[in-house]
C-alpha atoms as a PDB file:
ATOM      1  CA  UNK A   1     114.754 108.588  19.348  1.00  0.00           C
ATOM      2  CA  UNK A   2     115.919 111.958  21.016  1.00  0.00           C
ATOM      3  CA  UNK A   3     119.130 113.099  20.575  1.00  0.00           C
ATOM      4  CA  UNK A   4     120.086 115.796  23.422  1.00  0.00           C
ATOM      5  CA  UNK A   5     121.762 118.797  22.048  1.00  0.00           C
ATOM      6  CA  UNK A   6     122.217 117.684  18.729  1.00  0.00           C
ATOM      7  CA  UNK A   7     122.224 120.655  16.035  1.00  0.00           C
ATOM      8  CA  UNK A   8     121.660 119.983  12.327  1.00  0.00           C
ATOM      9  CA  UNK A   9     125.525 120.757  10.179  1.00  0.00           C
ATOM     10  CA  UNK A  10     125.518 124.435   8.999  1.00  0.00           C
ATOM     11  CA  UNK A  11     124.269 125.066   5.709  1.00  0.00           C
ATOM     12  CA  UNK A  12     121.323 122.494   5.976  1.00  0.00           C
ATOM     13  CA  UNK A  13     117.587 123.226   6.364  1.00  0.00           C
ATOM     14  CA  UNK A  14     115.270 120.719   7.786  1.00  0.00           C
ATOM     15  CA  UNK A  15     111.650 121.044   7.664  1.00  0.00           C
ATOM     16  CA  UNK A  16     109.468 122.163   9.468  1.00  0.00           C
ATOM     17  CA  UNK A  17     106.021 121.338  10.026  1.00  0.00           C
ATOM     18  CA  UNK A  18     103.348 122.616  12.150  1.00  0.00           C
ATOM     19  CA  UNK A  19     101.523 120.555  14.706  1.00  0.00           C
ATOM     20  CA  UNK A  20      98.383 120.804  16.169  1.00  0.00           C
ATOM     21  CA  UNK A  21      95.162 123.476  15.310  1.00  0.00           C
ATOM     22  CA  UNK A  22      95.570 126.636  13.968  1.00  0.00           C
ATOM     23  CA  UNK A  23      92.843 128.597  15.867  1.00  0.00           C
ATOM     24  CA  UNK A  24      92.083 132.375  16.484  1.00  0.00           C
ATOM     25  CA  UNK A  25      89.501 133.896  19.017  1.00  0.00           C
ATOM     26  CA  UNK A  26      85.698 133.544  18.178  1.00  0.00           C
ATOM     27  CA  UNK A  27      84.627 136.744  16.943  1.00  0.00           C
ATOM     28  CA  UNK A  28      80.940 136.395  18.140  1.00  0.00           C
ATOM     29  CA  UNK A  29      81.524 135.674  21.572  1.00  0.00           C
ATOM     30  CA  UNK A  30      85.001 137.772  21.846  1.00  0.00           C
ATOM     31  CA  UNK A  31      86.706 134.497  23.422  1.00  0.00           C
ATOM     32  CA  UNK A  32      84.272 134.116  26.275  1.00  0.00           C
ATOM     33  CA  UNK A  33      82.516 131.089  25.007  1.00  0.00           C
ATOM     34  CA  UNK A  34      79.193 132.282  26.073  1.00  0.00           C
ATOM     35  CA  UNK A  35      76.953 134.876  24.448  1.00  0.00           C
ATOM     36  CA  UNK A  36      74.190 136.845  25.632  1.00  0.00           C
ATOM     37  CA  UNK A  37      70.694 136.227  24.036  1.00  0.00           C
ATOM     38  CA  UNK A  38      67.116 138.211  25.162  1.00  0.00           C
ATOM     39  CA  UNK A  39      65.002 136.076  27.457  1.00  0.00           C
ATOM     40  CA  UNK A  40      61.379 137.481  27.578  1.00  0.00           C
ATOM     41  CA  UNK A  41      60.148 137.084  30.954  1.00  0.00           C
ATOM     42  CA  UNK A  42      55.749 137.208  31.402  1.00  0.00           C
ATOM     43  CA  UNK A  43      54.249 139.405  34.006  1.00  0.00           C
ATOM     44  CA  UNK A  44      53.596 137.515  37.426  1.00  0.00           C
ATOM     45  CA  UNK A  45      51.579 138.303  40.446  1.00  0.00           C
ATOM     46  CA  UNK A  46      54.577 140.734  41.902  1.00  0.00           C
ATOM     47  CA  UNK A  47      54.878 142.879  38.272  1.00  0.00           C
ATOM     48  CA  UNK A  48      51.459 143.922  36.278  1.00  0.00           C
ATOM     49  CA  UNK A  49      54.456 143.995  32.624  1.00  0.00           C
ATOM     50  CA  UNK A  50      56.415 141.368  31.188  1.00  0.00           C
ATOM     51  CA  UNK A  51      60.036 142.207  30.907  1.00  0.00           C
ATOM     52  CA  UNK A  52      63.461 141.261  28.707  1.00  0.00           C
ATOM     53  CA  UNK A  53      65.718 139.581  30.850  1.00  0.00           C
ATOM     54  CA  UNK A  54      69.367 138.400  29.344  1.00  0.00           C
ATOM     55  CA  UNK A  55      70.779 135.171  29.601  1.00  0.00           C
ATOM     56  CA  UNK A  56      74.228 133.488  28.799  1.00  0.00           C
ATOM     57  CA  UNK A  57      74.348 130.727  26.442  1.00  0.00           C
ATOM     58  CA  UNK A  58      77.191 128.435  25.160  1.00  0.00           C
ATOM     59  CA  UNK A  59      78.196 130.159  21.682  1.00  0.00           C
ATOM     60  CA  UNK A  60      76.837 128.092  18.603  1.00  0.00           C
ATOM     61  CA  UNK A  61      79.898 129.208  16.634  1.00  0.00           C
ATOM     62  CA  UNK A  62      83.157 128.002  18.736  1.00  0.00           C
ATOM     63  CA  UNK A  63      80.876 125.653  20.867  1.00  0.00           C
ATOM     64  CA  UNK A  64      81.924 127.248  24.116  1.00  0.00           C
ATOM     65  CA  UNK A  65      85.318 127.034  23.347  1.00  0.00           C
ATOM     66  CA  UNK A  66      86.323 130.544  22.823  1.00  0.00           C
ATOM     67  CA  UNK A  67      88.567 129.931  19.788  1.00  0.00           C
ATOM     68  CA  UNK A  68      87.563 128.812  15.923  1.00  0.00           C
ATOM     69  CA  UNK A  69      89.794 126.410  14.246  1.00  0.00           C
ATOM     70  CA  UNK A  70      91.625 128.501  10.928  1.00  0.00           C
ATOM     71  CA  UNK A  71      91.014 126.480   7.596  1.00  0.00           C
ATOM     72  CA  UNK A  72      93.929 126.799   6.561  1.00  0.00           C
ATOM     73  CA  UNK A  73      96.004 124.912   3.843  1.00  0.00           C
ATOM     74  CA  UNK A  74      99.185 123.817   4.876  1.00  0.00           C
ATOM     75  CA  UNK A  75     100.572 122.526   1.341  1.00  0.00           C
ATOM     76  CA  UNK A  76     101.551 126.124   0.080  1.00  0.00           C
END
């Protein structure tokens, strides 16, 4: 039931509780989601060296996500 601009009587303090995750940005990936990993590449016809090429991954630690759930303890 929802009762439109209804106000608890002065004096009285209801509580409140928090809803949903707690989260923060992932630290490893900065909030991206993605990280950047070393890909060594082997020499081919064109290039007589091998070379370290970088590619993007999904971030093992937020799972892409960007943002880490806080373990928190809500019963303090």
């Amino acid at each position: 039931m929802l009762l439109i601009g209804w106000s608890p009587p002065h004096g009285l303090a209801l509580p409140i509780k928090r809803v949903g995750k707690v989260t923060e940005f992932c630290k490893e990936c900065e909030g991206w989601g993605l990280i950047e990993v070393d890909s060594p590449r082997p020499h081919g016809f064109d290039r007589d060296v091998g070379y370290i090429d970088v590619d993007k991954i999904e971030c093992p630690e937020c799972e892409g996500t960007g943002e880490k759930e806080l373990e928190n303890d809500l019963s303090k």
